[in-house]
N, C-alpha and C. Protein backbone atom coordinates (compact mmCIF):
# COMPACT_ATOMS: atom_id res chain seq x y z
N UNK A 1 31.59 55.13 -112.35
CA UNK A 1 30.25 54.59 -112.20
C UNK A 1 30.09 53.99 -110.82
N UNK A 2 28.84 54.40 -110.07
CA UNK A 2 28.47 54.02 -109.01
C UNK A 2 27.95 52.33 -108.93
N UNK A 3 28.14 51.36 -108.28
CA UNK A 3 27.73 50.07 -108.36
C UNK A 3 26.49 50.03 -107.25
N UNK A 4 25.55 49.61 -107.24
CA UNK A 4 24.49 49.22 -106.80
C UNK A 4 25.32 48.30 -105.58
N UNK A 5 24.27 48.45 -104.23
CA UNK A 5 24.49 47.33 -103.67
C UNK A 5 24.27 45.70 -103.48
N UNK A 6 25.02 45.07 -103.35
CA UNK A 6 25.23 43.13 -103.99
C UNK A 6 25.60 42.75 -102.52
N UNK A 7 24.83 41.53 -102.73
CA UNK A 7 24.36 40.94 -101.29
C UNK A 7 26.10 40.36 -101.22
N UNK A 8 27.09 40.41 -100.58
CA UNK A 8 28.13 39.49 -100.32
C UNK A 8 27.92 38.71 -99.14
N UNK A 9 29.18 37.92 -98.39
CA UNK A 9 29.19 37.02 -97.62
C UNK A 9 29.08 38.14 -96.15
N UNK A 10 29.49 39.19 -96.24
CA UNK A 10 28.91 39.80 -94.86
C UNK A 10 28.47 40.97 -94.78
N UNK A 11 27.42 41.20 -96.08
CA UNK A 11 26.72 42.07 -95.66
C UNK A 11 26.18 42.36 -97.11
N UNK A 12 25.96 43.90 -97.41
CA UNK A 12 25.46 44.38 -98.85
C UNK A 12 26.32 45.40 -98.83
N UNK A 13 27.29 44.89 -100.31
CA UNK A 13 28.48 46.26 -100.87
C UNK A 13 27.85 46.97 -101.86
N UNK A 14 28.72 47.81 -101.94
CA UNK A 14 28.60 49.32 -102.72
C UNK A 14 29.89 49.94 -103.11
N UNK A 15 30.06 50.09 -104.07
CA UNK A 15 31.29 51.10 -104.18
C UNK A 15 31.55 52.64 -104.68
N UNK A 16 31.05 53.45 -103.99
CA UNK A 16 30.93 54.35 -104.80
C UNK A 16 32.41 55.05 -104.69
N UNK A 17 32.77 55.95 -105.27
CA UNK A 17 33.97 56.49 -105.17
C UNK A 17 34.62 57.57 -104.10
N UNK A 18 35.53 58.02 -103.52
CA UNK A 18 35.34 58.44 -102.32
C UNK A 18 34.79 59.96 -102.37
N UNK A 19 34.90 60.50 -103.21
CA UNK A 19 33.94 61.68 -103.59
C UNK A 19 32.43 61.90 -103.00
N UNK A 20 32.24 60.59 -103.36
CA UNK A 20 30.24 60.47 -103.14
C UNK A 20 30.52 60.04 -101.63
N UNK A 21 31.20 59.31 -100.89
CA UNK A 21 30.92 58.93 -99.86
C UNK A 21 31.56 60.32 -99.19
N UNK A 22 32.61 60.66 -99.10
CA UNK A 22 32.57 61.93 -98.46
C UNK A 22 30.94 63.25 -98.73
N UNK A 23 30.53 63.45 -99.45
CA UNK A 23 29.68 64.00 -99.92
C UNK A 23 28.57 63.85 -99.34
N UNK A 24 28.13 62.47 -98.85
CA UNK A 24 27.15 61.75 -98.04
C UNK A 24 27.63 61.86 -96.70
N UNK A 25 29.07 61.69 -96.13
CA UNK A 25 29.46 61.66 -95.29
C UNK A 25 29.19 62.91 -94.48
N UNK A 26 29.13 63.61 -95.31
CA UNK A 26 28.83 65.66 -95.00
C UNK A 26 27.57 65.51 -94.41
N UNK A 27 26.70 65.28 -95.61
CA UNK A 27 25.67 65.77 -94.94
C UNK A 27 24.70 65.07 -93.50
N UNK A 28 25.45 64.21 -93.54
CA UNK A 28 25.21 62.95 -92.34
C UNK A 28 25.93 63.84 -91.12
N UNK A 29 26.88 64.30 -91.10
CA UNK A 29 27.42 64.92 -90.20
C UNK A 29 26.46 66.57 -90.00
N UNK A 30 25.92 66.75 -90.96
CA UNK A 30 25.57 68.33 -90.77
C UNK A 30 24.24 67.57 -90.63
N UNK A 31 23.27 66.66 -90.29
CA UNK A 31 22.32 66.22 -89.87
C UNK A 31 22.38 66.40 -88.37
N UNK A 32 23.12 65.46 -87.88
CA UNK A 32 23.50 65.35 -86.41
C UNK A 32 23.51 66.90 -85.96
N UNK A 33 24.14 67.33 -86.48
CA UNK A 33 24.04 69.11 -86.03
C UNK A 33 22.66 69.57 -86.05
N UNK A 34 22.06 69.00 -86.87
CA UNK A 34 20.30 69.62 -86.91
C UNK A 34 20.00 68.98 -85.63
N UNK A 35 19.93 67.98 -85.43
CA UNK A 35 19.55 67.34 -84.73
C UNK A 35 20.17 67.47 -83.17
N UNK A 36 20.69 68.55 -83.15
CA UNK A 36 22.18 69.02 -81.67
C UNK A 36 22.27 67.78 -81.61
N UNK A 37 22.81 66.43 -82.20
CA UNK A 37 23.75 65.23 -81.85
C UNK A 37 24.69 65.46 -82.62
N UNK A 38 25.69 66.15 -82.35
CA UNK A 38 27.33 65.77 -83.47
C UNK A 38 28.03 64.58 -82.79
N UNK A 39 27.96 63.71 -84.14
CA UNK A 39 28.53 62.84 -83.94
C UNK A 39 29.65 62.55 -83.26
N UNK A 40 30.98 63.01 -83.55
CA UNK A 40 31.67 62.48 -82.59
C UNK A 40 31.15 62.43 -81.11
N UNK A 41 30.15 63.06 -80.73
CA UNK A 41 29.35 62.66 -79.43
C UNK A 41 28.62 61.73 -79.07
N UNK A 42 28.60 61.07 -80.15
CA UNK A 42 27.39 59.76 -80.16
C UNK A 42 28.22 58.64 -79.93
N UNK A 43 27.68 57.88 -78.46
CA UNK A 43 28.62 57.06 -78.56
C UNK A 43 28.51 55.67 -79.29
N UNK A 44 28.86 54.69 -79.74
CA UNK A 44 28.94 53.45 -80.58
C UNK A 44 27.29 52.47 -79.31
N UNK A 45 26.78 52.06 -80.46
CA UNK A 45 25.61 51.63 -79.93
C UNK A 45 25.69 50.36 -78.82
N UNK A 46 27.08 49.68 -78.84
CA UNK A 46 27.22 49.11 -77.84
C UNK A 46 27.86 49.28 -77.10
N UNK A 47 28.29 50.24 -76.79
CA UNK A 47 29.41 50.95 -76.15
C UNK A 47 28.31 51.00 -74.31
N UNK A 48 29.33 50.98 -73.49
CA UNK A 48 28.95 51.37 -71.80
C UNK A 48 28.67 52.34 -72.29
N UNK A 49 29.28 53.57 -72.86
CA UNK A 49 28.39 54.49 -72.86
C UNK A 49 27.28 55.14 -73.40
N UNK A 50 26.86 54.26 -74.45
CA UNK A 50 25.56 53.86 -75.03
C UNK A 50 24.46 53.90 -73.78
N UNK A 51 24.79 52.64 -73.14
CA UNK A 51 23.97 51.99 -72.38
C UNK A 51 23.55 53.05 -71.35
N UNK A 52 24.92 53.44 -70.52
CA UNK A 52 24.96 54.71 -69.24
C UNK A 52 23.71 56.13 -69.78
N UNK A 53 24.63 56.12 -71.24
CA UNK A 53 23.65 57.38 -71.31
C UNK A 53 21.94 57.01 -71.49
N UNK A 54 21.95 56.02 -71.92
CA UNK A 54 20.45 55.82 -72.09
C UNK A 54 19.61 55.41 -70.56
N UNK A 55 20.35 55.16 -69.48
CA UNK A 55 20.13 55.04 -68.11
C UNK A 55 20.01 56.31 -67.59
N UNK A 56 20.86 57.61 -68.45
CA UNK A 56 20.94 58.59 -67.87
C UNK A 56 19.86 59.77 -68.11
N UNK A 57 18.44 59.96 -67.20
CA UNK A 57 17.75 60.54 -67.27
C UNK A 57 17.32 61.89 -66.36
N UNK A 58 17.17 62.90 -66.94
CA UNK A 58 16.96 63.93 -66.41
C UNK A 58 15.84 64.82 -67.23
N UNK A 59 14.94 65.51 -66.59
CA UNK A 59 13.71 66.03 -66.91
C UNK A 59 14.35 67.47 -67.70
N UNK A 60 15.08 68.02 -67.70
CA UNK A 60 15.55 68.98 -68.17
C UNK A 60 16.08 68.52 -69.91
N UNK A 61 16.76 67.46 -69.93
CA UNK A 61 17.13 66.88 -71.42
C UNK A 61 15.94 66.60 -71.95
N UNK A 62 14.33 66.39 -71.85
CA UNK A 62 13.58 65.96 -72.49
C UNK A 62 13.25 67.36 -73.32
N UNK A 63 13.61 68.43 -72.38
CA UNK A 63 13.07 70.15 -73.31
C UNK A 63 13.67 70.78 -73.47
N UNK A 64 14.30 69.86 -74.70
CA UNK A 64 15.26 70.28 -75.76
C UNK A 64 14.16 71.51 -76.76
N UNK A 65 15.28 72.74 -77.20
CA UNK A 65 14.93 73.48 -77.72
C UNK A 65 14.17 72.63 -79.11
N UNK A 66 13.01 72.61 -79.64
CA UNK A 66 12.84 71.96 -80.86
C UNK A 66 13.59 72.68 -82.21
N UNK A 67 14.03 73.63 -82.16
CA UNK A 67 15.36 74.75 -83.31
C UNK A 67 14.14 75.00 -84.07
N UNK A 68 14.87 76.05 -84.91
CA UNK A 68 13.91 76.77 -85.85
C UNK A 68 14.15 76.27 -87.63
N UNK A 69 15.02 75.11 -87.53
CA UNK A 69 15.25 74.41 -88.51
C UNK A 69 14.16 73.56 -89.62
N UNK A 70 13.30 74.17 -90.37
CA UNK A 70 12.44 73.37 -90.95
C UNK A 70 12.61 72.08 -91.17
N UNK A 71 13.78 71.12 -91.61
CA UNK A 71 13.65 69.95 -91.34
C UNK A 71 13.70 69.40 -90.28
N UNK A 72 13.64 69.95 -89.58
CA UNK A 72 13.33 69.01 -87.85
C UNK A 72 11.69 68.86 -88.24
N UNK A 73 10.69 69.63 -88.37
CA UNK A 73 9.81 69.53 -88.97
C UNK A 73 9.63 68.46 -89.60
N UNK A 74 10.10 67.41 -90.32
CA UNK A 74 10.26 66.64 -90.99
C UNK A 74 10.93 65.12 -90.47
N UNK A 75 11.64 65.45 -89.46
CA UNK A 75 12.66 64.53 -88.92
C UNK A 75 11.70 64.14 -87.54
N UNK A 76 11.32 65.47 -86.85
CA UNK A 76 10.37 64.91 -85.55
C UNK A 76 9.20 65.33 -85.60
N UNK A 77 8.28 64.89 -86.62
CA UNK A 77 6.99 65.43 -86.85
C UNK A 77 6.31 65.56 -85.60
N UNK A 78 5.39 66.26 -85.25
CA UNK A 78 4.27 66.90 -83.93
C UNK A 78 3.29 65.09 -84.14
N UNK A 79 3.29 64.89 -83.12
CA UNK A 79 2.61 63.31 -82.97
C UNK A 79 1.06 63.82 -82.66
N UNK A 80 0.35 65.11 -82.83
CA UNK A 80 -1.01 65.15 -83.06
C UNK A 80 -1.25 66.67 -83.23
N UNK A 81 -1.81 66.63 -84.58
CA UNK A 81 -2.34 67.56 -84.88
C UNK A 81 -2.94 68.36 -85.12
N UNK A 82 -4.14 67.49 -84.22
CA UNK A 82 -5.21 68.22 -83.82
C UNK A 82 -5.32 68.63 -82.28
N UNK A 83 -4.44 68.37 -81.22
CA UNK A 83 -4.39 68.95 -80.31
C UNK A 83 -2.81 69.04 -79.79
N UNK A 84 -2.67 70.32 -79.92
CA UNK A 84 -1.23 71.22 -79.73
C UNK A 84 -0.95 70.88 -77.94
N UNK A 85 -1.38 70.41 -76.74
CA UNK A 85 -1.20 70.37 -75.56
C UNK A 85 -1.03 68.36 -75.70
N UNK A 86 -1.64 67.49 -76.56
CA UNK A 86 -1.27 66.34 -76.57
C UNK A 86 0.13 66.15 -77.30
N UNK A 87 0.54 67.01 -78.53
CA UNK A 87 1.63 66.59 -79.12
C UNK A 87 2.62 67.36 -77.92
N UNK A 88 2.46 68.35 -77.48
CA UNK A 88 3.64 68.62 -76.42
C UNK A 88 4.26 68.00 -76.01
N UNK A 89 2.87 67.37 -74.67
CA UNK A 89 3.37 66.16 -73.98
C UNK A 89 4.14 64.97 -74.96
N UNK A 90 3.57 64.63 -75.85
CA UNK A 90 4.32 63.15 -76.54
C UNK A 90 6.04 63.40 -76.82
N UNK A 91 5.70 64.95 -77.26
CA UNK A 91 7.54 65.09 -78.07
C UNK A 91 8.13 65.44 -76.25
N UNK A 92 7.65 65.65 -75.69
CA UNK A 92 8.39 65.92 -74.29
C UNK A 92 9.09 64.39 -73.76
N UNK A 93 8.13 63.27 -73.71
CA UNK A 93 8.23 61.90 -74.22
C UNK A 93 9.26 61.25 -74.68
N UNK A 94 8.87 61.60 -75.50
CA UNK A 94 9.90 60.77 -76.86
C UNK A 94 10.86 61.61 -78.07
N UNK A 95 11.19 63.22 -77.87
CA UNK A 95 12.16 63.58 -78.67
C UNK A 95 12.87 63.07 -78.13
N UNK A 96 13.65 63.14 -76.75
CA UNK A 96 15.00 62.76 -76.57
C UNK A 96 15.56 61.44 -77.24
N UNK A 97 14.45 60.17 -76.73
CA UNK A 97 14.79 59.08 -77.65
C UNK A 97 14.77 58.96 -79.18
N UNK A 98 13.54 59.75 -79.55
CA UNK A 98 13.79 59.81 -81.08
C UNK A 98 15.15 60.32 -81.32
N UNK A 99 15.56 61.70 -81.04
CA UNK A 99 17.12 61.87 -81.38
C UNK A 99 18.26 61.53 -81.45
N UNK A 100 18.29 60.74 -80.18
CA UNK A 100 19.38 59.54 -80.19
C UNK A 100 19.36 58.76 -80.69
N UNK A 101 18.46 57.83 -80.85
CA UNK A 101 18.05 56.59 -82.08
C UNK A 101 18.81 57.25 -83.43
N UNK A 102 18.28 58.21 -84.00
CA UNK A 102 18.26 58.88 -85.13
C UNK A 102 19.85 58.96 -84.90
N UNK A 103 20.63 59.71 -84.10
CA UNK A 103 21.53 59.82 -83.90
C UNK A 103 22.80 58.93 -84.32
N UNK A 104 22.38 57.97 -83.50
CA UNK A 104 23.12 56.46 -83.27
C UNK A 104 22.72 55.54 -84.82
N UNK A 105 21.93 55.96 -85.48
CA UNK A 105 22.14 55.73 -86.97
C UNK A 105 22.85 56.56 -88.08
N UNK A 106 22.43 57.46 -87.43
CA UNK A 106 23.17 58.69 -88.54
C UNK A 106 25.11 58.38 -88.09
N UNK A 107 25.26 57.90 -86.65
CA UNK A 107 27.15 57.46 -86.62
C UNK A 107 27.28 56.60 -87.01
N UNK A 108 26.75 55.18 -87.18
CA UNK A 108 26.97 54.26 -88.14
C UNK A 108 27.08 54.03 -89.42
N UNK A 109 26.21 54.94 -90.05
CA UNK A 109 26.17 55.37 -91.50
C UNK A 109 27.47 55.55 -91.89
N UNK A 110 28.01 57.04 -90.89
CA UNK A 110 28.54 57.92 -91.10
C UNK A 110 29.99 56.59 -90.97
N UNK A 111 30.18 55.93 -89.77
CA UNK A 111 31.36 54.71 -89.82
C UNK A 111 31.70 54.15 -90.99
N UNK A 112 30.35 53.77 -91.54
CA UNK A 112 30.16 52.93 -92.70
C UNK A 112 30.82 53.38 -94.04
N UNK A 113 30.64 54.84 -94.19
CA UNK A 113 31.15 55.81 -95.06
C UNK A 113 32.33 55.78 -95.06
N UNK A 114 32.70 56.50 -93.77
CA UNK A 114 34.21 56.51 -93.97
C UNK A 114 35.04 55.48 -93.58
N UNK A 115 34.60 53.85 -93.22
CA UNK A 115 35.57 53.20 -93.26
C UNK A 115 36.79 53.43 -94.20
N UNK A 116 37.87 52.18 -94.12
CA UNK A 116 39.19 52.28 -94.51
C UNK A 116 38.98 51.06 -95.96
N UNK A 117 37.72 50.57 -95.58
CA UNK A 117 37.16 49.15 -96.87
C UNK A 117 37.41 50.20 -98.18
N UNK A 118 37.95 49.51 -98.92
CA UNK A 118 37.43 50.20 -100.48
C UNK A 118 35.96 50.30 -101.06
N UNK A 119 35.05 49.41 -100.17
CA UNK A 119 34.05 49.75 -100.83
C UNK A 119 32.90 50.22 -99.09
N UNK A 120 31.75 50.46 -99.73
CA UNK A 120 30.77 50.56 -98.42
C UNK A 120 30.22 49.03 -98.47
N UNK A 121 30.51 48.56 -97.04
CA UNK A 121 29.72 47.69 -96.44
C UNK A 121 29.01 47.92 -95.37
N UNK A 122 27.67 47.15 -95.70
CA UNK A 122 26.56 47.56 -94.89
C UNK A 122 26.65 46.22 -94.26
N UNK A 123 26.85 46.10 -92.79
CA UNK A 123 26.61 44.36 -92.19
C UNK A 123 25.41 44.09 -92.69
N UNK A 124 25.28 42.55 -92.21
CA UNK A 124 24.07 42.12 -91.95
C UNK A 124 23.51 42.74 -90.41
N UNK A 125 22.45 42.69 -90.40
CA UNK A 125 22.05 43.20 -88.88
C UNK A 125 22.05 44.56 -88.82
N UNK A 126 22.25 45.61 -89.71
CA UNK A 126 22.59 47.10 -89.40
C UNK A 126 21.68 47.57 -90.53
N UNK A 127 21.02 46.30 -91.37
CA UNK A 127 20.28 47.28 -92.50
C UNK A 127 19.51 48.40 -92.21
N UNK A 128 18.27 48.25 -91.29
CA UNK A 128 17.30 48.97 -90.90
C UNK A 128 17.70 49.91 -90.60
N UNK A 129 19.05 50.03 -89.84
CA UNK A 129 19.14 51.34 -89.34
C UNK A 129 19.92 52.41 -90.33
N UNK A 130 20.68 51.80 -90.86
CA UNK A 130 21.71 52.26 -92.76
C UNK A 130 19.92 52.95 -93.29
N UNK A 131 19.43 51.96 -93.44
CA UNK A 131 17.81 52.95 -94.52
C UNK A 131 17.22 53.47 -93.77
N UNK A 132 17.19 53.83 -92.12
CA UNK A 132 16.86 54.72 -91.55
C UNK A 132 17.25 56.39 -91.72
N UNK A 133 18.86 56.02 -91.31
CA UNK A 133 19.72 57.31 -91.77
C UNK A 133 19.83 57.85 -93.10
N UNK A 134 19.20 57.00 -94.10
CA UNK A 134 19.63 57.48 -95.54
C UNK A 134 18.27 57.95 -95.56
N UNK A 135 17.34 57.62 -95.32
CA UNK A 135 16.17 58.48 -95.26
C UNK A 135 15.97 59.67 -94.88
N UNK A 136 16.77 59.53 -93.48
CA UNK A 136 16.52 60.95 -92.90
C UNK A 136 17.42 62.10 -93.35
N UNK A 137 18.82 61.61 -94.01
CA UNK A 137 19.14 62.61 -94.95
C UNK A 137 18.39 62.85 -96.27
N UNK A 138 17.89 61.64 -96.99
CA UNK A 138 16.73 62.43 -97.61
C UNK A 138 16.09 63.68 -97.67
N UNK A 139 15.07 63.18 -96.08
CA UNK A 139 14.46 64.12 -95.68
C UNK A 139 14.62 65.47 -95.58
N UNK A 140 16.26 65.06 -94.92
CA UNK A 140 16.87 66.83 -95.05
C UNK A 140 17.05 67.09 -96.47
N UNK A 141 17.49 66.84 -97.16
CA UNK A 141 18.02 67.04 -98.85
C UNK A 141 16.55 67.67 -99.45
N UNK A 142 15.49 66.98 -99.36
CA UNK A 142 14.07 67.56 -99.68
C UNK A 142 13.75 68.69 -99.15
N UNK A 143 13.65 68.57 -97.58
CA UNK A 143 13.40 70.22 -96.99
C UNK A 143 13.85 71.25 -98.07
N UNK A 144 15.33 70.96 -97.96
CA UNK A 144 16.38 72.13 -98.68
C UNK A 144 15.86 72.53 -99.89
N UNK A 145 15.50 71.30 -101.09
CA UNK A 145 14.74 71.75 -101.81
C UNK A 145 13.77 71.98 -101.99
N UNK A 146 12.61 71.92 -101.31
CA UNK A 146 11.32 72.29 -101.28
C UNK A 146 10.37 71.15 -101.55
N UNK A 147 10.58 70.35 -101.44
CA UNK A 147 10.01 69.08 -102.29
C UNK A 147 8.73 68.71 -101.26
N UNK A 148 7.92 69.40 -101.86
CA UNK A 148 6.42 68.81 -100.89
C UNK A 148 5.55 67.39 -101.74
N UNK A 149 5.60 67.63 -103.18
CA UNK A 149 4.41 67.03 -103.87
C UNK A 149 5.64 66.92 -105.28
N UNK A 150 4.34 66.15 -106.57
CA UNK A 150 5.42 66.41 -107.43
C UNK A 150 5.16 67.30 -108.39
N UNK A 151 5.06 68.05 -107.99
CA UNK A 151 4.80 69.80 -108.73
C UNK A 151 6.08 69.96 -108.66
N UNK A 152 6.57 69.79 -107.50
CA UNK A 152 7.83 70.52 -107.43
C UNK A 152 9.29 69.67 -108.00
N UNK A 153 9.12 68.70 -108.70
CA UNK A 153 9.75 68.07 -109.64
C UNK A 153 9.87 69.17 -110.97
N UNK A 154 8.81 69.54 -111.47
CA UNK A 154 9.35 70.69 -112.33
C UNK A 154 9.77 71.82 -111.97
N UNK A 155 10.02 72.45 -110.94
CA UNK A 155 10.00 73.41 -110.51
C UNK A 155 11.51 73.42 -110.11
N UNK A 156 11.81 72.14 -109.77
CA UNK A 156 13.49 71.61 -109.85
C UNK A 156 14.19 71.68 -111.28
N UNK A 157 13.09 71.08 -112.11
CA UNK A 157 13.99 70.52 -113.72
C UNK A 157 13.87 71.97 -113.77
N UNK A 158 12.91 73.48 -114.14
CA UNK A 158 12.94 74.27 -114.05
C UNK A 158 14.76 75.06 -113.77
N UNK A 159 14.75 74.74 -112.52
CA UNK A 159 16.13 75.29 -111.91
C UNK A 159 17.40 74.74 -112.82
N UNK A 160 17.13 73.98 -112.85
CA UNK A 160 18.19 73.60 -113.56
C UNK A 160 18.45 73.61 -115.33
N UNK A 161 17.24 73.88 -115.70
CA UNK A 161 17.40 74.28 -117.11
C UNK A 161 17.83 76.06 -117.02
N UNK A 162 17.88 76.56 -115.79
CA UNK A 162 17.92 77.96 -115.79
C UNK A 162 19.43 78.06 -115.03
N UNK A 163 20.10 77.15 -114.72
CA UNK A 163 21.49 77.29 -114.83
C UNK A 163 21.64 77.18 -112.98
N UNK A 164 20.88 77.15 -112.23
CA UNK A 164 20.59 76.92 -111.14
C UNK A 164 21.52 75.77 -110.27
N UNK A 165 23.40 75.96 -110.63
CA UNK A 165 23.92 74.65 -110.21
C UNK A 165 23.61 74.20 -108.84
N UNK A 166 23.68 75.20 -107.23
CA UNK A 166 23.23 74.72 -106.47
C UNK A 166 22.19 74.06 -106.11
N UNK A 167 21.17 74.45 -106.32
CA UNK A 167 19.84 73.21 -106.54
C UNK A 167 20.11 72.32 -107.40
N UNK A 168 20.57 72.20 -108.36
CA UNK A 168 21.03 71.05 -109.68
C UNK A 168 21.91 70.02 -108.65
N UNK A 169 22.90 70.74 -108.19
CA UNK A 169 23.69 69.35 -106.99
C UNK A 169 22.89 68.97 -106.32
N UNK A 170 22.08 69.45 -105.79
CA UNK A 170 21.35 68.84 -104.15
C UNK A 170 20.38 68.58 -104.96
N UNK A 171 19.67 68.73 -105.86
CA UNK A 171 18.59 67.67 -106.51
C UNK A 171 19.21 66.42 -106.88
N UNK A 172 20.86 66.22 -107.77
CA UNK A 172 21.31 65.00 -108.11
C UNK A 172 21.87 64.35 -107.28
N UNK A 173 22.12 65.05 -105.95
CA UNK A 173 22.71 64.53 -104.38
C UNK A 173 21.27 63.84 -104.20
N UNK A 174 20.13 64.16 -103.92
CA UNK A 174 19.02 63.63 -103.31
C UNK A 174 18.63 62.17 -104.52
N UNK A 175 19.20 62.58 -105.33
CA UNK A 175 18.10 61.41 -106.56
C UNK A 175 18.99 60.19 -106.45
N UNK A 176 20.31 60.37 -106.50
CA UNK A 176 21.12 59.34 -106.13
C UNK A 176 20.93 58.63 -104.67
N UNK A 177 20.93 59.35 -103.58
CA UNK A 177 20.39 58.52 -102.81
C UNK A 177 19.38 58.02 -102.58
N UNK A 178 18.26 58.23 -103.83
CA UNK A 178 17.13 57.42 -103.74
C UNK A 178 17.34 56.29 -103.85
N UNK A 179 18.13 56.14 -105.16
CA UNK A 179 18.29 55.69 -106.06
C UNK A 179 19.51 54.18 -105.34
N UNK A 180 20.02 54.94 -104.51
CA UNK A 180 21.31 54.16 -103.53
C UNK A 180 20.56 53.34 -102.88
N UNK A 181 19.43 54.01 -101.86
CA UNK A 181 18.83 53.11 -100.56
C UNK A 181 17.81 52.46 -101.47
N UNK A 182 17.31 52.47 -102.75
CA UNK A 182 16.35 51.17 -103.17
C UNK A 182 17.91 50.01 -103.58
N UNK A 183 18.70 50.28 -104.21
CA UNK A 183 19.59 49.35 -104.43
C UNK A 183 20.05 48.77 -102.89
N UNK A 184 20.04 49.14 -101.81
CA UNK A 184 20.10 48.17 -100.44
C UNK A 184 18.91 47.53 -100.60
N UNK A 185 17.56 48.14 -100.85
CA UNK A 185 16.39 47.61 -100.50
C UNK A 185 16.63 45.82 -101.29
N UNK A 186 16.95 46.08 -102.65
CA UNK A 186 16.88 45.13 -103.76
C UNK A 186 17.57 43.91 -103.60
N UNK A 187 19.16 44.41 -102.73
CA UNK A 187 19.76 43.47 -102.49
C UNK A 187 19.97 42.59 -101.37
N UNK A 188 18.72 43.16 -100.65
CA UNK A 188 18.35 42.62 -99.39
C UNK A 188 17.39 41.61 -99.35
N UNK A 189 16.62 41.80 -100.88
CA UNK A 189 16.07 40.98 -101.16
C UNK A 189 16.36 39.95 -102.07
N UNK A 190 17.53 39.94 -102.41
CA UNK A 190 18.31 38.32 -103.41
C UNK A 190 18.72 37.48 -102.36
N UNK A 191 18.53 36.43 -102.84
CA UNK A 191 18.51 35.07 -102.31
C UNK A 191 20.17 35.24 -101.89
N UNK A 192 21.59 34.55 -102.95
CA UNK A 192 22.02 34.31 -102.76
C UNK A 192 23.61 35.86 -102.24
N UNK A 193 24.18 35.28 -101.35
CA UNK A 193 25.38 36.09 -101.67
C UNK A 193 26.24 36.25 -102.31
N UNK A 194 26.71 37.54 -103.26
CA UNK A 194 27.71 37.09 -104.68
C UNK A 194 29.11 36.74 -103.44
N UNK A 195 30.10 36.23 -104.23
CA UNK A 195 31.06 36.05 -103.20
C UNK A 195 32.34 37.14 -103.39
């Protein structure tokens, strides 16, 4: 049994078993790949080379291929959609930073995961960016399954009454981490720390 996260003295734990955190750990890593950031390339957010690279600007890194990956779709939505020459310019802008941001959450996550702790600890100070990254694997987990509206909630139970195990995992992969990042949400919101 998976434990919800509980506010402790430095931070909000979790224990899930190392199964699920490798499992999460995956697809956090095959994010970064959507995203051309593989992690081991990302450097630690306070790291000099954090800083260097974010000093380090060149007009050529802003036009990045956008990939033909439907959840990028999802991950770097078009910032206007009613004029295709304004959203250009914006993602010309701001993909690079969106990706790295995104990035530099998706390696912390991913730290967080595979620490050596028996359980997952989330610091204090790192929440926002922990329910950033768990979102945006979400996001990817939904793409995969199609999940626009909730029509497509039956169209899942569907699959899976029809023996459909690959969608059956990545639907109970996605519901659990709903289900994970409201239990940070919850315990972010109790007063005291259990000890």
């Amino acid at each position: 049994m998976i434990e919800r996260f509980m506010r402790v003295a430095r931070g909000y734990a979790s224990s899930p078993d190392a199964s699920v955190r490798l499992m999460v750990a995956r697809a956090v890593e095959d994010l970064g790949d959507i995203l051309n950031r593989p992690l081991e390339a990302v450097p630690d957010a306070g790291s000099d080379d954090a800083v260097l690279a974010a000093l380090d600007f060149d007009i050529a890194d802003t036009q990045e291929d956008a990939g033909d990956d439907p959840a990028l779709a999802r991950l770097l939505p078009a910032m206007s959609l009613e004029d295709a020459d304004l959203a250009d310019e914006l993602r010309l802008d701001t993909q690079r930073r969106i990706r790295n941001a995104k990035a530099r959450q998706l390696r912390l996550l991913h730290d967080i995961l595979l620490s050596d702790d028996d359980r997952v600890l989330v610091p204090y100070g790192s929440e926002h960016e922990v329910l950033s990254a768990l979102t945006d694997v979400r996001l990817l987990i939904a793409e995969r399954l199609q999940i626009r509206d909730a029509d497509d909630i039956d169209r899942l139970r569907d699959a899976h009454e029809a023996g459909d195990r690959a969608t059956t995992v990545l639907a109970e992969v996605y519901a659990f981490l709903t289900w994970w990042q409201d239990s940070l949400l919850q315990a972010m919101g109790a007063a005291e720390p259990s000890p």
